[in-house]
Protein backbone atom coordinates (compact mmCIF):
# COMPACT_ATOMS: atom_id res chain seq x y z
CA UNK A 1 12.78 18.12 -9.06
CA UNK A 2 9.68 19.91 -7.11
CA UNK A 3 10.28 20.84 -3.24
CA UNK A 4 9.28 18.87 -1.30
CA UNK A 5 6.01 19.38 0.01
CA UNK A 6 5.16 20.24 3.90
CA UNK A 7 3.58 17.70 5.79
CA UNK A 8 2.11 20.36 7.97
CA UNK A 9 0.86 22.08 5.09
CA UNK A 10 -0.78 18.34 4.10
CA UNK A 11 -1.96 17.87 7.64
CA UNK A 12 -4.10 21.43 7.47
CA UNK A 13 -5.08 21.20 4.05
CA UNK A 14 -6.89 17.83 4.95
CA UNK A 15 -8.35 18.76 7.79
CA UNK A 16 -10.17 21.78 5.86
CA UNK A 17 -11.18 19.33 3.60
CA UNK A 18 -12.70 17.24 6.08
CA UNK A 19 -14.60 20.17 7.54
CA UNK A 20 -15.89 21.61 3.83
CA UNK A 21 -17.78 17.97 3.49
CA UNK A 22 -19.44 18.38 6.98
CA UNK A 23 -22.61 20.23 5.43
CA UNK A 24 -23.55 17.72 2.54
CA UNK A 25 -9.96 3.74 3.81
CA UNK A 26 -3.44 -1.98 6.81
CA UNK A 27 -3.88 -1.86 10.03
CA UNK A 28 -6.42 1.16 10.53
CA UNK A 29 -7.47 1.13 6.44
CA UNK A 30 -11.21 0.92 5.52
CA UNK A 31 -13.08 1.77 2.64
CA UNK A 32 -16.69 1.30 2.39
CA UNK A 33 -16.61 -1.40 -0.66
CA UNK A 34 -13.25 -2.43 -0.21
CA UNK A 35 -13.00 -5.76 2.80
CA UNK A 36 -10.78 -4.75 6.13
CA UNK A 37 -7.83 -7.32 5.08
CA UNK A 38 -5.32 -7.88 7.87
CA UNK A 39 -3.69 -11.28 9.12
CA UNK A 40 -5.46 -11.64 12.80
CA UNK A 41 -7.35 -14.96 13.61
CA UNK A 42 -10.88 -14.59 13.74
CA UNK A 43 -10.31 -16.35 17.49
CA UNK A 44 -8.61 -13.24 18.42
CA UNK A 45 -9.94 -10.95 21.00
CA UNK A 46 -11.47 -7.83 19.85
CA UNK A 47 -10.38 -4.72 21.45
CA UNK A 48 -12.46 -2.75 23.30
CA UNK A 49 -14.36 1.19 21.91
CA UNK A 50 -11.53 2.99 23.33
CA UNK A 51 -7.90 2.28 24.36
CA UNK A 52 -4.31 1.81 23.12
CA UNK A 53 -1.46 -0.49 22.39
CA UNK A 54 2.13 -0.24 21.54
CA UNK A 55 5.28 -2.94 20.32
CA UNK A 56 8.58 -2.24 20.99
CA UNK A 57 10.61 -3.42 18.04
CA UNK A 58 14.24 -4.60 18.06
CA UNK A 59 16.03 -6.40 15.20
CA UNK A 60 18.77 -6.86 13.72
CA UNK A 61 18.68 -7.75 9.75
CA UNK A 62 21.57 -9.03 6.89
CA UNK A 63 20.79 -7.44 3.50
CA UNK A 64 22.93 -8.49 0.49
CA UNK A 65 22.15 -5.70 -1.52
CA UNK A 66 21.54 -2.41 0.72
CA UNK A 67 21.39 -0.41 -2.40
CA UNK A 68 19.11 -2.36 -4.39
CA UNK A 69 21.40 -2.93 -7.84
CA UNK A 70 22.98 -5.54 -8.64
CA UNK A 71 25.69 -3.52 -10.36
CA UNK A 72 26.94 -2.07 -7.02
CA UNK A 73 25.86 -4.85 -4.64
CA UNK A 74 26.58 -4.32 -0.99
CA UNK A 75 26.08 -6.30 1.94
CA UNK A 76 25.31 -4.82 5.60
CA UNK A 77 24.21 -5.32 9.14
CA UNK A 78 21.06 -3.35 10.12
CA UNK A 79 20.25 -2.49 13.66
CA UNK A 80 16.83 -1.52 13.66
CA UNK A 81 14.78 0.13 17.33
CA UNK A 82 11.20 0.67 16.45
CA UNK A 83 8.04 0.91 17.38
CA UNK A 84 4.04 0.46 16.71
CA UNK A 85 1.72 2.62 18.65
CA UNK A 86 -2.23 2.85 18.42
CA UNK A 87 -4.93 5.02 19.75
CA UNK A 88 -8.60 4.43 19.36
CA UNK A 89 -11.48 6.03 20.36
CA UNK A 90 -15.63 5.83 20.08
CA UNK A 91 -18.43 7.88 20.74
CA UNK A 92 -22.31 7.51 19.99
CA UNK A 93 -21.76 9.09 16.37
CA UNK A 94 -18.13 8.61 15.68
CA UNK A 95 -15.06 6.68 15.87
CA UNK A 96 -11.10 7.50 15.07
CA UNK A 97 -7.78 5.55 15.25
CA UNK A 98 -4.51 6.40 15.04
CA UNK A 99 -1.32 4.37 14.38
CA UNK A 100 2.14 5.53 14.17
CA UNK A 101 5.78 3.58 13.65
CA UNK A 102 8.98 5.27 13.85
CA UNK A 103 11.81 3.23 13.05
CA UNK A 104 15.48 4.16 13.60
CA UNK A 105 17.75 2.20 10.62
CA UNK A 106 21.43 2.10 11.80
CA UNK A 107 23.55 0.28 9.17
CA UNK A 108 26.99 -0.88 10.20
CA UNK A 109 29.34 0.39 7.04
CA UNK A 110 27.03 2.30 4.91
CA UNK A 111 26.53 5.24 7.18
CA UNK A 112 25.09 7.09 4.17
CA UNK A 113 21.82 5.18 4.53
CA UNK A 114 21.31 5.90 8.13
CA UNK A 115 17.52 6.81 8.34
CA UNK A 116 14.67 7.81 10.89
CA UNK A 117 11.64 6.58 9.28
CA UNK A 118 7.96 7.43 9.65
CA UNK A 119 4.73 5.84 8.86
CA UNK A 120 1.67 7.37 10.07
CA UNK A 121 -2.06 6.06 9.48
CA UNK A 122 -5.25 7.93 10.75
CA UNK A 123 -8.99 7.20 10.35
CA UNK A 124 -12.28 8.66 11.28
CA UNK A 125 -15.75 8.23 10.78
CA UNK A 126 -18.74 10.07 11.95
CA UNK A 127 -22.12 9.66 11.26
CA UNK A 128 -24.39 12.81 10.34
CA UNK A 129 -27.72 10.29 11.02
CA UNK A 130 -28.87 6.55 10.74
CA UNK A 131 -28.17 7.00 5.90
CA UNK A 132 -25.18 9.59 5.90
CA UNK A 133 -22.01 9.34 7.33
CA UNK A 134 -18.30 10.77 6.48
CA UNK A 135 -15.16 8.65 6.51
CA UNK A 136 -11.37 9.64 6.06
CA UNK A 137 -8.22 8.60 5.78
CA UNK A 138 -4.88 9.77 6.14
CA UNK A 139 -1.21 7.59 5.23
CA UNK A 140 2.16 9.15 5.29
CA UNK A 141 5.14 7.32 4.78
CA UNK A 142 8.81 8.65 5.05
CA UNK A 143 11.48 6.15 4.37
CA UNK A 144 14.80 4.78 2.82
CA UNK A 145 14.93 1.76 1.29
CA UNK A 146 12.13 -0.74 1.43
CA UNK A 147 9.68 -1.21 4.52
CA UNK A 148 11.19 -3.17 7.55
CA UNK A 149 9.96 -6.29 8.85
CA UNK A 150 6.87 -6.37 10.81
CA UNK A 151 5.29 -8.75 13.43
CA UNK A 152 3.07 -12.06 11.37
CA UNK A 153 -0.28 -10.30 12.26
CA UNK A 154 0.64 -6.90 10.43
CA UNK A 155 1.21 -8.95 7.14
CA UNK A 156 -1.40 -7.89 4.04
CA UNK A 157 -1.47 -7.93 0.89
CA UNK A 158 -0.81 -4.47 -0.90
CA UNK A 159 -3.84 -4.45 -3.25
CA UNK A 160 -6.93 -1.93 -3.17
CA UNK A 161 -9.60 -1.94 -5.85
CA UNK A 162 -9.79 1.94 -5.91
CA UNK A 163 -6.94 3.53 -7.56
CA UNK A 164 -3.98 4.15 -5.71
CA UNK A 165 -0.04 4.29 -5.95
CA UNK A 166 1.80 1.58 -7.62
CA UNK A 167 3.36 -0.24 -4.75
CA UNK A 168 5.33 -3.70 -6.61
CA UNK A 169 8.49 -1.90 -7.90
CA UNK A 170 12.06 -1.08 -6.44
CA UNK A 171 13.47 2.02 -7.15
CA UNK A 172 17.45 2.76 -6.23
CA UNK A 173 17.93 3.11 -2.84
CA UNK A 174 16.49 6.95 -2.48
CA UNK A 175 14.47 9.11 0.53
CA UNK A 176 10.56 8.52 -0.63
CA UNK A 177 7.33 10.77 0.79
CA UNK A 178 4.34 9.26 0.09
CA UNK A 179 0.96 10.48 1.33
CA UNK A 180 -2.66 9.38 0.47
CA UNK A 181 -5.52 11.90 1.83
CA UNK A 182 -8.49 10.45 1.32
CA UNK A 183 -12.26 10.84 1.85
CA UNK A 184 -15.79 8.65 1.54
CA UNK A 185 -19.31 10.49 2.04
CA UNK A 186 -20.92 7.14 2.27
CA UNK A 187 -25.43 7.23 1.79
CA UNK A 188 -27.88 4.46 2.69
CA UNK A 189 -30.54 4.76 0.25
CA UNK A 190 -32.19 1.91 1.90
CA UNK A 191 -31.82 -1.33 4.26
CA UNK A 192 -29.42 -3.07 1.37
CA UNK A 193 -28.42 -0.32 -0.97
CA UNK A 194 -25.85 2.68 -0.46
CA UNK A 195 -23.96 5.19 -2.56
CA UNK A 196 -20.22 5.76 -1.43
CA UNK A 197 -18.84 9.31 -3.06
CA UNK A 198 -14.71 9.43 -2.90
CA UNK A 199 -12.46 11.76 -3.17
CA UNK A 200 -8.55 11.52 -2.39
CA UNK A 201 -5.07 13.13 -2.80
CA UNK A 202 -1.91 11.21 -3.63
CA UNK A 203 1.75 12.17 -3.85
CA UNK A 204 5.23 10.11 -4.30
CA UNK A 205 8.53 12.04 -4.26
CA UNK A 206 11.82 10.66 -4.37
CA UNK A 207 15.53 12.64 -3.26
CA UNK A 208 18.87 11.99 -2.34
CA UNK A 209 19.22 8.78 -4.49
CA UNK A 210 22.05 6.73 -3.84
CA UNK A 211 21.40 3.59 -5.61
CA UNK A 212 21.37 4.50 -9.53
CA UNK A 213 24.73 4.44 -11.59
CA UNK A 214 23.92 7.64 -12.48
CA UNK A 215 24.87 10.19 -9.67
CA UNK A 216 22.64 12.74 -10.98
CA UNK A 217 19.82 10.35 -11.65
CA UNK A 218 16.11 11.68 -10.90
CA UNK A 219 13.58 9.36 -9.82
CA UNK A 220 9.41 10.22 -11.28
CA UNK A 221 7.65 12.49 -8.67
CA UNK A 222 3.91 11.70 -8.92
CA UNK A 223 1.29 14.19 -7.60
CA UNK A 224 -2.96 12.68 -8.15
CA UNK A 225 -6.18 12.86 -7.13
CA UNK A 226 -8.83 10.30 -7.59
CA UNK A 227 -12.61 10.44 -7.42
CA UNK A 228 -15.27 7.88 -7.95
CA UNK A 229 -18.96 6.87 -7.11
CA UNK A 230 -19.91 3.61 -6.27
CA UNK A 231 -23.25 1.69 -5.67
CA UNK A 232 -23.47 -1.28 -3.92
CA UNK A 233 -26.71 -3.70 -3.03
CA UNK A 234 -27.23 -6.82 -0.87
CA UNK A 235 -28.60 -8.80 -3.17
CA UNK A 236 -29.01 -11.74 -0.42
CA UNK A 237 -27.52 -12.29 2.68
CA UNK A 238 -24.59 -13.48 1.46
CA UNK A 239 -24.25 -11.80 -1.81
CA UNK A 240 -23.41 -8.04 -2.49
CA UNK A 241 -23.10 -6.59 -6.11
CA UNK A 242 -22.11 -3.03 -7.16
CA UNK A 243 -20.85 -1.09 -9.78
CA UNK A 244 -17.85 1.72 -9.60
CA UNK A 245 -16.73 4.95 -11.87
CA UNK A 246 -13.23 6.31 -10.77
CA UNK A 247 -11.61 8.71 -12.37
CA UNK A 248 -7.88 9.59 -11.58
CA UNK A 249 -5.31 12.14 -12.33
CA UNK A 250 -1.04 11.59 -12.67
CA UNK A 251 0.73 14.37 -13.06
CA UNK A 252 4.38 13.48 -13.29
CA UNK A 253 7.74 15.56 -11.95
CA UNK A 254 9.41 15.56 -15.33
CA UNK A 255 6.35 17.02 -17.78
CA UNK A 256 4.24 13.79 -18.42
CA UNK A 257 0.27 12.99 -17.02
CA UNK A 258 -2.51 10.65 -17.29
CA UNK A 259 -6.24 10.89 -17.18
CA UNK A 260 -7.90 7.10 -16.50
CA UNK A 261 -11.78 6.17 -16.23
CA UNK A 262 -12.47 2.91 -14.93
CA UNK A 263 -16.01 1.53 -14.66
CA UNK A 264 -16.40 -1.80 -13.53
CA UNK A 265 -18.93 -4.14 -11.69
CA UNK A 266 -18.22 -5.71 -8.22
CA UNK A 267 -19.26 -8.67 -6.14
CA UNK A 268 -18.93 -9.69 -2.64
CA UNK A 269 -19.26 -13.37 -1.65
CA UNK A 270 -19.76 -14.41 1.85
CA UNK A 271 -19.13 -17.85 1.46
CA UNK A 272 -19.35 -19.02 5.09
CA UNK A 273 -18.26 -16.81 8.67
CA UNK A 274 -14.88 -17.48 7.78
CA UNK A 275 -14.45 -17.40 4.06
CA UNK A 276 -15.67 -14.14 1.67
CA UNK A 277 -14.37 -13.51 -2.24
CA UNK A 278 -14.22 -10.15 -3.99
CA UNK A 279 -14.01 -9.90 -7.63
CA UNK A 280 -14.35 -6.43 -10.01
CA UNK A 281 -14.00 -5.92 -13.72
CA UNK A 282 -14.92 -3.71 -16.39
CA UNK A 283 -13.39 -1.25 -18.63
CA UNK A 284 -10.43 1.55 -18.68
CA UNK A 285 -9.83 4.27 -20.83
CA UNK A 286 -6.41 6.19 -20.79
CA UNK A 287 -5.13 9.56 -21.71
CA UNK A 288 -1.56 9.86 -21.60
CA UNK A 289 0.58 12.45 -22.49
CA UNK A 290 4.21 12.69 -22.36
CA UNK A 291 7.19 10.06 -22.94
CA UNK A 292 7.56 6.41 -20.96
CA UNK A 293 10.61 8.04 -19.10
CA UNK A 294 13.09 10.40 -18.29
CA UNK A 295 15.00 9.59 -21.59
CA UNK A 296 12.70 9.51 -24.11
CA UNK A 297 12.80 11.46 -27.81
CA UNK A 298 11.19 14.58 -27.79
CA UNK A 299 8.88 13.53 -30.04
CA UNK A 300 7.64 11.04 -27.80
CA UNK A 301 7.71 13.34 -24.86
CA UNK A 302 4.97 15.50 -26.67
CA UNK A 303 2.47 12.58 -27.98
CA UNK A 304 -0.44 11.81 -26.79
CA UNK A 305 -1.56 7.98 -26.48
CA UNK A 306 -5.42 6.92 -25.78
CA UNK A 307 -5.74 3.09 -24.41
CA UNK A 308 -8.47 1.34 -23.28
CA UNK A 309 -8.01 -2.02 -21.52
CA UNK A 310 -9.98 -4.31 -19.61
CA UNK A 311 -9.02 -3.61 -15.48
CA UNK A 312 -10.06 -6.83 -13.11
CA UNK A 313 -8.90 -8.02 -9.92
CA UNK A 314 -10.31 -10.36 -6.63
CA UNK A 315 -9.43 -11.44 -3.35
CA UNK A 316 -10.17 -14.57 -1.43
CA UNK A 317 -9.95 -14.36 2.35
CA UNK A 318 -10.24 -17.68 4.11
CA UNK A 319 -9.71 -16.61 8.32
CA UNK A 320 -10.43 -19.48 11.46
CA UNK A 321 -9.03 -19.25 14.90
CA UNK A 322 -6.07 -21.10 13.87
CA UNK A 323 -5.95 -20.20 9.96
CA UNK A 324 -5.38 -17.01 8.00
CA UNK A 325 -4.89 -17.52 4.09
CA UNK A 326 -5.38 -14.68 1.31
CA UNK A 327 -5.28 -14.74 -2.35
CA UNK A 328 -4.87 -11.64 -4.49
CA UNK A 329 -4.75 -10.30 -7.98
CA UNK A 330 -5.48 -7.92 -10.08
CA UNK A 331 -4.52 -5.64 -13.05
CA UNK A 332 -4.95 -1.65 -12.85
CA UNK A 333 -3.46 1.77 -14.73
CA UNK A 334 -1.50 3.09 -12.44
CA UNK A 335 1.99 5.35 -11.48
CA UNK A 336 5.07 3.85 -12.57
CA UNK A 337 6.63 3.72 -8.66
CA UNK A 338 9.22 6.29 -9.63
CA UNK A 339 10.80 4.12 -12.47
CA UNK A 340 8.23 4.84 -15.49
CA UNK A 341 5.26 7.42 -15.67
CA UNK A 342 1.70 5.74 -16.72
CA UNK A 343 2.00 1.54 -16.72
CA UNK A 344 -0.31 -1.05 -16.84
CA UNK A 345 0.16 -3.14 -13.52
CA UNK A 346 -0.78 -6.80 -13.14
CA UNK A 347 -0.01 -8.40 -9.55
CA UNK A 348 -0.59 -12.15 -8.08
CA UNK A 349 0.05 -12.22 -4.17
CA UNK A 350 -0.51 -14.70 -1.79
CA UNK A 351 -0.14 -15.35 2.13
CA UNK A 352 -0.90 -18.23 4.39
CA UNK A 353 -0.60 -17.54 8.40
CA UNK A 354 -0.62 -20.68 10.33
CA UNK A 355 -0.95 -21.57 14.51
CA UNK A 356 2.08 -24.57 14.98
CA UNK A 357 1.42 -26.04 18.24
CA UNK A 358 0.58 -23.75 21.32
CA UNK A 359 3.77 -21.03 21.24
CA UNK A 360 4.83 -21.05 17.51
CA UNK A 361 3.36 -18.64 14.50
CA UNK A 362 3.97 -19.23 10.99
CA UNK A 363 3.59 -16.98 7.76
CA UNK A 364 4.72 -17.65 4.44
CA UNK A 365 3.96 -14.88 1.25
CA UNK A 366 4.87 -14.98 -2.32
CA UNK A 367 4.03 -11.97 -4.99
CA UNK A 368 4.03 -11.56 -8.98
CA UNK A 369 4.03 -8.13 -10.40
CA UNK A 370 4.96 -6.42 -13.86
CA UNK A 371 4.03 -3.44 -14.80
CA UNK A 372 4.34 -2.16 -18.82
CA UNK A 373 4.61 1.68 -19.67
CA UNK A 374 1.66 2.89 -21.50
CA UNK A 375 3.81 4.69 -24.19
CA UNK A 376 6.92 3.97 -25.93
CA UNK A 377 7.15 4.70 -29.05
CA UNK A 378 10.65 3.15 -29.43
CA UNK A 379 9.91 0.22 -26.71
CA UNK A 380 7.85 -0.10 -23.59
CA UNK A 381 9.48 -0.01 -20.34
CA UNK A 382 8.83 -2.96 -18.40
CA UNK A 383 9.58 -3.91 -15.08
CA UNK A 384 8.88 -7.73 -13.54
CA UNK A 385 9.30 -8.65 -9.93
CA UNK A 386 9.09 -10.95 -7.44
CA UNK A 387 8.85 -11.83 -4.05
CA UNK A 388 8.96 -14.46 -1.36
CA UNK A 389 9.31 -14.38 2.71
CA UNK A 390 8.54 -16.11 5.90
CA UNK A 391 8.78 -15.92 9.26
CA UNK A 392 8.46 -17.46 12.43
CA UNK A 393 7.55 -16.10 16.02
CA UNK A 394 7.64 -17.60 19.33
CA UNK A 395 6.95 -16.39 22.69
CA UNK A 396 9.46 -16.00 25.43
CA UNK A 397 7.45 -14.61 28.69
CA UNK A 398 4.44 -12.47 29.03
CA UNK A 399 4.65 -10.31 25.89
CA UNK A 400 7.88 -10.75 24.73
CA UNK A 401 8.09 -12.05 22.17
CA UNK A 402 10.58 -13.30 19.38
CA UNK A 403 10.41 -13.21 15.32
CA UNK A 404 12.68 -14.63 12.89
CA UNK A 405 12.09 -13.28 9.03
CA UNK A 406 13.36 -14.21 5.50
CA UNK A 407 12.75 -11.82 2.97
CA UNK A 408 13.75 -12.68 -1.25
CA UNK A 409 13.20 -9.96 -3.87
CA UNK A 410 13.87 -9.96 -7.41
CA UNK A 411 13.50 -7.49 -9.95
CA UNK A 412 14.86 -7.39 -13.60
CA UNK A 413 13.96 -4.38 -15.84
CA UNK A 414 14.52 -4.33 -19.55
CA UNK A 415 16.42 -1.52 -21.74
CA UNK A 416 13.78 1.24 -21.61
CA UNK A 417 13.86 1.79 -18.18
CA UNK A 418 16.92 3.86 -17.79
CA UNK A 419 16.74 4.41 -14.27
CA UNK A 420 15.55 0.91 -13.26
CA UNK A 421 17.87 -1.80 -12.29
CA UNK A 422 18.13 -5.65 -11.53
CA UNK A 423 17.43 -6.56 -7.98
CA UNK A 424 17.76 -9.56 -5.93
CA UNK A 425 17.82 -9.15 -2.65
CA UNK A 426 18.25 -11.91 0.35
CA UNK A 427 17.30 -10.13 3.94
CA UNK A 428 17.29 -12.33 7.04
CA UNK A 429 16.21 -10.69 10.92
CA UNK A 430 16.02 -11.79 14.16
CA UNK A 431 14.02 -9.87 16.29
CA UNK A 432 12.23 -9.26 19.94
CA UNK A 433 9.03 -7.14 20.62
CA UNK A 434 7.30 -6.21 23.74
CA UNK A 435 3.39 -5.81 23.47
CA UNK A 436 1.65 -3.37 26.06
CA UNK A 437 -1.26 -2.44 25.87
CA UNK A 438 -5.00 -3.77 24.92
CA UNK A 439 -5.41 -6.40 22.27
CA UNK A 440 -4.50 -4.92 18.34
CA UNK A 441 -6.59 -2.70 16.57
């Protein structure tokens, strides 16, 4: 398995990067032709240029299956002490944000899994004149197990037009390091048409897994990068269509890698203040080389498969002051989350936020994935999932806060997918947070 890489090393490469563009995308993600999607009311108040926020997290969460296989499935207690913190700033030309949640996972018998986790989002924009600006973006995620719960606002859907990691599959319970560097040199060509140049990094790496039957078992490292041009035109006041190339690179931990070209066309629909829908389509054509996973014939691990395939996906966003309900789908080439290299990923999600009364907030989601290696000369991994959660959150005094959550999670995987395994999971929490601050960014 590779080392694993430096964050600081990450942190400075970036920042070059940022500065070699200056001559010429959750929370705090933004992409130029990709909607801000979050779950805040559209009654709620804005936050001013500048400022900062925090939420003190403490929970306490049941999981049935802290290992995330069915053939070894264990029950603990949780204790989780977290927090959320943001910064924000803006000047005449530019803006940043930061946001950054540590989490401390304590589990009551399975010591093992005792984690400090990190997830760390930055942004920044600044513009060069009234047609050119620059825009990055920086997520870093360190973590066992899957993500903890969050407060009903921080709910969204974890879909993105632009190519990015495969996000709907459980791996064994392992250590993961994620990171997405990414960049936009963004051009108005005039009042209603711009160009949007991107470039980004992406890695996934997996160690100490504890979860697999296999004690040795290795887990796919991915290491990409991703570029793309896009176009996009207000056709009316309303109506915004575009067109997108992206091309991405996978280069997988055990030998295997993929080149993919997508070109598709995109729309933007703003039905009314509240309501918008985003649909893209078009065409992708795959070059994979190497086998569907760690266990395939040598023969297999040396062929080379082309595949093109039709890529689509949309988003509906309906958002009122007492109202938030999203709709997503789509179907991408991506990374096989650790479980399979190169897939084929199709994903329906859902959420609905809802106001009850004056002091109660309700949120109920609900996902679809599968995702289907590219090769496989003997069979084609596939992996299916599901999910379903809600929670409710009421307030106490002031800005405390409390937050019940139910969490369900199912996976099955089928033979070729040696390293996969059959999930369900049932996670209930009980929570209280303490908001300081200025309102959310």
């Amino acid at each position: 398995m590779p080392n694993r890489p430096n964050p600081a090393l990450l942190a400075a490469l970036f920042v070059a990067a940022l500065f070699a563009c200056t001559p010429a995308r959750a929370q705090l993600q933004t992409t130029s032709d990709d909607p801000t999607v979050d779950s805040t009311y559209s009654a709620e108040e804005p936050p001013p240029a500048s400022g900062y926020n925090a939420e003190l997290e403490t929970r306490v969460i049941r999981n049935d299956n802290v290992y995330y296989n069915n053939a070894k499935s264990t029950a603990d207690f949780v204790y989780q002490e977290g927090a959320l913190l943001n910064l924000w700033d803006t000047g005449s030309r530019w803006n940043i944000g930061l946001q950054y949640r540590p989490t401390l996972l304590h589990y009551q018998e399975q010591g093992a899994l005792n984690s400090f986790d990190n997830d760390l989002r930055f942004n920044a924009t600044y513009n060069f004149g009234p047609r050119l600006r620059f825009q990055g973006n920086e997520f870093f995620d360190e973590l066992t197990g899957l993500l903890e719960p969050t407060s009903n606002e921080y709910f969204s859907p974890p879909t993105s037009s632009a190519p990015t990691l495969n996000g709907t599959l459980i791996t064994p319970a392992a250590r993961e390091l994620s990171n997405n560097s990414e960049g936009h040199i963004l051009y108005d060509v005039s009042p209603r048409g711009s160009f949007d140049l991107t470039g980004s990094y992406l890695i996934q790496h997996f160690t100490n897994v504890r979860g697999a039957s296999d004690s040795l078992a290795t887990l796919f490292d991915t290491n990409g990068a991703v570029g793309g041009l896009s176009y996009q035109y207000r056709l009316t006041p309303r109506l915004t269509l575009g067109a997108r190339y992206s091309y991405q690179y996978f280069h997988y931990g055990l030998g295997g890698s993929d080149e993919t070209q997508d070109e598709y066309l995109t729309a933007n629909m703003q039905i009314t203040s509240d309501m918008d829908l985003d649909i893209y389509g078009g065409p992708s054509y795959s070059t994979t080389i190497g086998g569907s996973s760690a266990f395939a014939t040598a023969s297999e691990n040396f062929g080379t498969l082309r595949t093109l395939a039709p890529v689509a996906g949309g988003a509906f966003h309906l958002r009122s002051d007492r109202t938030v309900l999203q709709i997503n789908a789509q179907r991408s080439v991506s990374n096989g989350g650790g479980l399979l290299m190169t897939v084929t990923s199709s994903y329906e999600g859902g959420e609905l936020r809802r106001q009850l009364g004056h002091d109660w907030d309700f949120v109920i989601t609900g996902t679809n994935a599968q995702s289907v290696s590219l090769q496989g000369q003997t069979g084609k991994g596939v992996v299916k999932s599901q999910s379903a959660g809600t929670a409710f959150e009421h307030p106490l005094f002031g800005q405390l806060s409390v937050h019940f959550e139910y969490d369900y999670m199912r996976q099955r995987v089928n033979t070729f997918v040696p390293l996969g395994t059959n999930v369900d999971i049932n996670e209930f929490s009980v929570g209280v947070f303490y908001r300081i601050g200025a309102p959310r960014l």
